[in-house]
C-alpha atoms as a PDB file:
ATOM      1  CA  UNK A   1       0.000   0.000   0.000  1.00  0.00           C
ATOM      2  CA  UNK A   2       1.227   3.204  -0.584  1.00  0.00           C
ATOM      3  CA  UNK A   3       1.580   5.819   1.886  1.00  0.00           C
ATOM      4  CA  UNK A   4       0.118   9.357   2.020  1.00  0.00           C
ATOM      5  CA  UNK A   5       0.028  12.285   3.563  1.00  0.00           C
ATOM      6  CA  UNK A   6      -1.620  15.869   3.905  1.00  0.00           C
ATOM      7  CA  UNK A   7       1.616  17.320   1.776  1.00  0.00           C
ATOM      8  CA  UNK A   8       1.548  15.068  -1.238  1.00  0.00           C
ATOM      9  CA  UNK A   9       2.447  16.843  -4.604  1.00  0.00           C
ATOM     10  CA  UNK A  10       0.969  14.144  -6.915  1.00  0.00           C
ATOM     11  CA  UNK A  11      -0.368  15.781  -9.941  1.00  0.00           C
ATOM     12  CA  UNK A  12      -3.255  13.167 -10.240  1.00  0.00           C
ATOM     13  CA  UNK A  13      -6.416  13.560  -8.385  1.00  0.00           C
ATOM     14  CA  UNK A  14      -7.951  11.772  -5.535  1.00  0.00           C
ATOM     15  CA  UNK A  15     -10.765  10.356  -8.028  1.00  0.00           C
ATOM     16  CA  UNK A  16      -8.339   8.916 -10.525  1.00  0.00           C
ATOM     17  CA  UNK A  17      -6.072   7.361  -7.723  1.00  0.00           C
ATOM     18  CA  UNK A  18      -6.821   4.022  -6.765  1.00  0.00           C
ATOM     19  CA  UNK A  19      -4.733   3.102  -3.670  1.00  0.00           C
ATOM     20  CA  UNK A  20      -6.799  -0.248  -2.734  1.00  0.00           C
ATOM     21  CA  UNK A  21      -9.079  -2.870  -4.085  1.00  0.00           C
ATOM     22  CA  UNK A  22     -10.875  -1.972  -0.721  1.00  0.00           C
ATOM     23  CA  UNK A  23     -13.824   0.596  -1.735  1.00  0.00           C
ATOM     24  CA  UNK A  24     -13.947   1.619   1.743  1.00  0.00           C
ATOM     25  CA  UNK A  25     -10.121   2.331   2.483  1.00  0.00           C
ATOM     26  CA  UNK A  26     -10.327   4.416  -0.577  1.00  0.00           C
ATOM     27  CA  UNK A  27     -13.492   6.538   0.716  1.00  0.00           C
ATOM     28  CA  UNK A  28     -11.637   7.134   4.043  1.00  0.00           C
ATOM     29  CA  UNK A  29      -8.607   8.134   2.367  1.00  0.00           C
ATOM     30  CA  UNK A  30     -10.029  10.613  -0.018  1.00  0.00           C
ATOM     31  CA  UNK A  31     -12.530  11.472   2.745  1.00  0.00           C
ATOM     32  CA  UNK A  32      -8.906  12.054   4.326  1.00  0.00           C
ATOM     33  CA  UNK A  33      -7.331  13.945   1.598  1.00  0.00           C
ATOM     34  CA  UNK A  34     -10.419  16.231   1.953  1.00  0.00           C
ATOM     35  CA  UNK A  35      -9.865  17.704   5.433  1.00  0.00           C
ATOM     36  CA  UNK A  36      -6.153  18.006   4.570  1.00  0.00           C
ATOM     37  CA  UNK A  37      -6.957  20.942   2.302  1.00  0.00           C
ATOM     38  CA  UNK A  38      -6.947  24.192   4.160  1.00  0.00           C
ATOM     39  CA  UNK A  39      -9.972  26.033   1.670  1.00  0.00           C
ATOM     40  CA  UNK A  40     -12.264  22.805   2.407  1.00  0.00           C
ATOM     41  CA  UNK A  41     -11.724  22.796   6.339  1.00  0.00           C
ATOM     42  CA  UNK A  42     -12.286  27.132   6.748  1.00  0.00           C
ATOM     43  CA  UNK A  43     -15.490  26.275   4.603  1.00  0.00           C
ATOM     44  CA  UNK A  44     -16.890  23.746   6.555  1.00  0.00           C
ATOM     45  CA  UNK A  45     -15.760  26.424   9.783  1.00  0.00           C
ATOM     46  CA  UNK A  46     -17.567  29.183   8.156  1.00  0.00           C
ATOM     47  CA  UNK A  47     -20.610  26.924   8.008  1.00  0.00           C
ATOM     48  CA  UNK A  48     -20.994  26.117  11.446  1.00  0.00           C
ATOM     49  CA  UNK A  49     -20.433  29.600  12.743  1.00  0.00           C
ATOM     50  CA  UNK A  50     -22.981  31.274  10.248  1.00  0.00           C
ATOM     51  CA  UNK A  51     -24.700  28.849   7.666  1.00  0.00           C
ATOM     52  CA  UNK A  52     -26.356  31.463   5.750  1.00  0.00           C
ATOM     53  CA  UNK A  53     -23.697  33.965   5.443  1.00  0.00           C
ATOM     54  CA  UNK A  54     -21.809  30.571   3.781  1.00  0.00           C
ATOM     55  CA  UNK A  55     -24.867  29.839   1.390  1.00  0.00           C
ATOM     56  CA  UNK A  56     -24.717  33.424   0.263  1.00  0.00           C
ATOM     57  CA  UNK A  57     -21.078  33.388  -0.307  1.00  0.00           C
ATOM     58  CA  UNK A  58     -21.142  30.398  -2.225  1.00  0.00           C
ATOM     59  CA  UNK A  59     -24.222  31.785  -4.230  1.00  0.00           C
ATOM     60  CA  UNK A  60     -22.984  35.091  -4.935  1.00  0.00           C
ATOM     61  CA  UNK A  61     -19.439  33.539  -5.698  1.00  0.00           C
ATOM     62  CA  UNK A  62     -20.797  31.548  -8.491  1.00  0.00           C
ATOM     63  CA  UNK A  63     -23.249  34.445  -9.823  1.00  0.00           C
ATOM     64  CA  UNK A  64     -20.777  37.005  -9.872  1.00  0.00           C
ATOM     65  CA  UNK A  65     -19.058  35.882 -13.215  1.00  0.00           C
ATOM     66  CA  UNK A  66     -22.588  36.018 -15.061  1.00  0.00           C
ATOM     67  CA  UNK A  67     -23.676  38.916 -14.158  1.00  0.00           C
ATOM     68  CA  UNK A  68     -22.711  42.525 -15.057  1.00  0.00           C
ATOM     69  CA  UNK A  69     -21.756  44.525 -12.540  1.00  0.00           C
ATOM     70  CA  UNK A  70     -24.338  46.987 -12.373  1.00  0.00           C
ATOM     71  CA  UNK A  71     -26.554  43.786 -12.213  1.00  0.00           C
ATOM     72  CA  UNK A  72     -24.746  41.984  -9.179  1.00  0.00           C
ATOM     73  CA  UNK A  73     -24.779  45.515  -6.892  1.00  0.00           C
ATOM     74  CA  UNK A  74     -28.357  45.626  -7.526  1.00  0.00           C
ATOM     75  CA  UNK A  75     -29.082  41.908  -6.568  1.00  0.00           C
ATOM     76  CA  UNK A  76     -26.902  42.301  -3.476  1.00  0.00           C
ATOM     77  CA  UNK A  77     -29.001  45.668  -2.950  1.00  0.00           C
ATOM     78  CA  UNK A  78     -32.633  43.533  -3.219  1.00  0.00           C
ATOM     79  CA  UNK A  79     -30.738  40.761  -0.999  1.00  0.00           C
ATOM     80  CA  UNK A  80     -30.062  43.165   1.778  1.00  0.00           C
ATOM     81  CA  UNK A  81     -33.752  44.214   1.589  1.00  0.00           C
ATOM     82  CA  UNK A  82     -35.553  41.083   1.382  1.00  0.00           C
ATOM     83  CA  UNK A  83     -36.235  38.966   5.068  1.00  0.00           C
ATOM     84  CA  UNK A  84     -34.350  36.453   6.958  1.00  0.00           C
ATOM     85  CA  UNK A  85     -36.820  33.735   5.398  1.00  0.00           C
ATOM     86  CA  UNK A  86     -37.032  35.356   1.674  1.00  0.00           C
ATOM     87  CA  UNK A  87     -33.369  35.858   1.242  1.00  0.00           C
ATOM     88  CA  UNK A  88     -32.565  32.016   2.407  1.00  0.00           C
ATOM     89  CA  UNK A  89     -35.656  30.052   0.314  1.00  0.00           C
ATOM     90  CA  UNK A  90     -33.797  32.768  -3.028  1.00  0.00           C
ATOM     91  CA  UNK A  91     -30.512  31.827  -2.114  1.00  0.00           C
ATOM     92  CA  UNK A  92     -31.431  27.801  -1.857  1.00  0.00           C
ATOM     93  CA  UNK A  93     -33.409  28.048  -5.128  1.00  0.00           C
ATOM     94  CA  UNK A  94     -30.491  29.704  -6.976  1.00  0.00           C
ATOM     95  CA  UNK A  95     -28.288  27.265  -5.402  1.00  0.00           C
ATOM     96  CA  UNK A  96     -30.168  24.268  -7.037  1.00  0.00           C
ATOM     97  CA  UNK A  97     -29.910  25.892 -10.510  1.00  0.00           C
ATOM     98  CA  UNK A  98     -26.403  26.779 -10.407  1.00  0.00           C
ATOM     99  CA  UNK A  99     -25.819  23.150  -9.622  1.00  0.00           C
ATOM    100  CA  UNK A 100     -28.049  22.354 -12.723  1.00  0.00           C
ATOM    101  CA  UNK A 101     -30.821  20.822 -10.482  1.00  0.00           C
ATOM    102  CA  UNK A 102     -33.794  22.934 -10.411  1.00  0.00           C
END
């Protein structure tokens, strides 16, 4: 078996790498590989301490490359106005069609 670790430079990625016959070694080390990576582990931080402030982030983070500029100061602009409840079941919905499934 080869051995890992959180500094590896291999070029390949996790999903091409095939350390073990094992399906279940290999889930645990790319499950593994995962929470080595310093962007994944301050996400999953920033989740836990504010949830929504992560969903918008993430939102607006894909959105901002479509949109003009004028556009995306304007949605952050009806964002900032709408409530708690509006602004979460909008962010959710534009989540599922960014990730093509709504």
């Amino acid at each position: 078996m080869k051995r890992l670790s959180c500094s590896s430079n291999s070029k390949r990625s996790w999903k091409s790498q095939k350390i073990s016959e094992n399906p279940q070694i290999n889930f645990l080390l790319t499950k593994q590989a995962k929470l080595c990576k310093a962007p994944y582990v301050q996400a999953i931080d920033r989740s836990k301490i504010d949830p929504i402030a992560e969903l918008e982030r993430r939102v607006m983070k894909k959105l901002r490359p479509k949109l003009s500029l004028d556009s995306f100061k304007e949605l952050q602009k009806a964002l900032n106005a709408m409530s708690a409840i509006d602004r979460i079941d909008y962010l959710h919905t534009m989540q599922d069609k960014l990730n093509g499934r709504g």
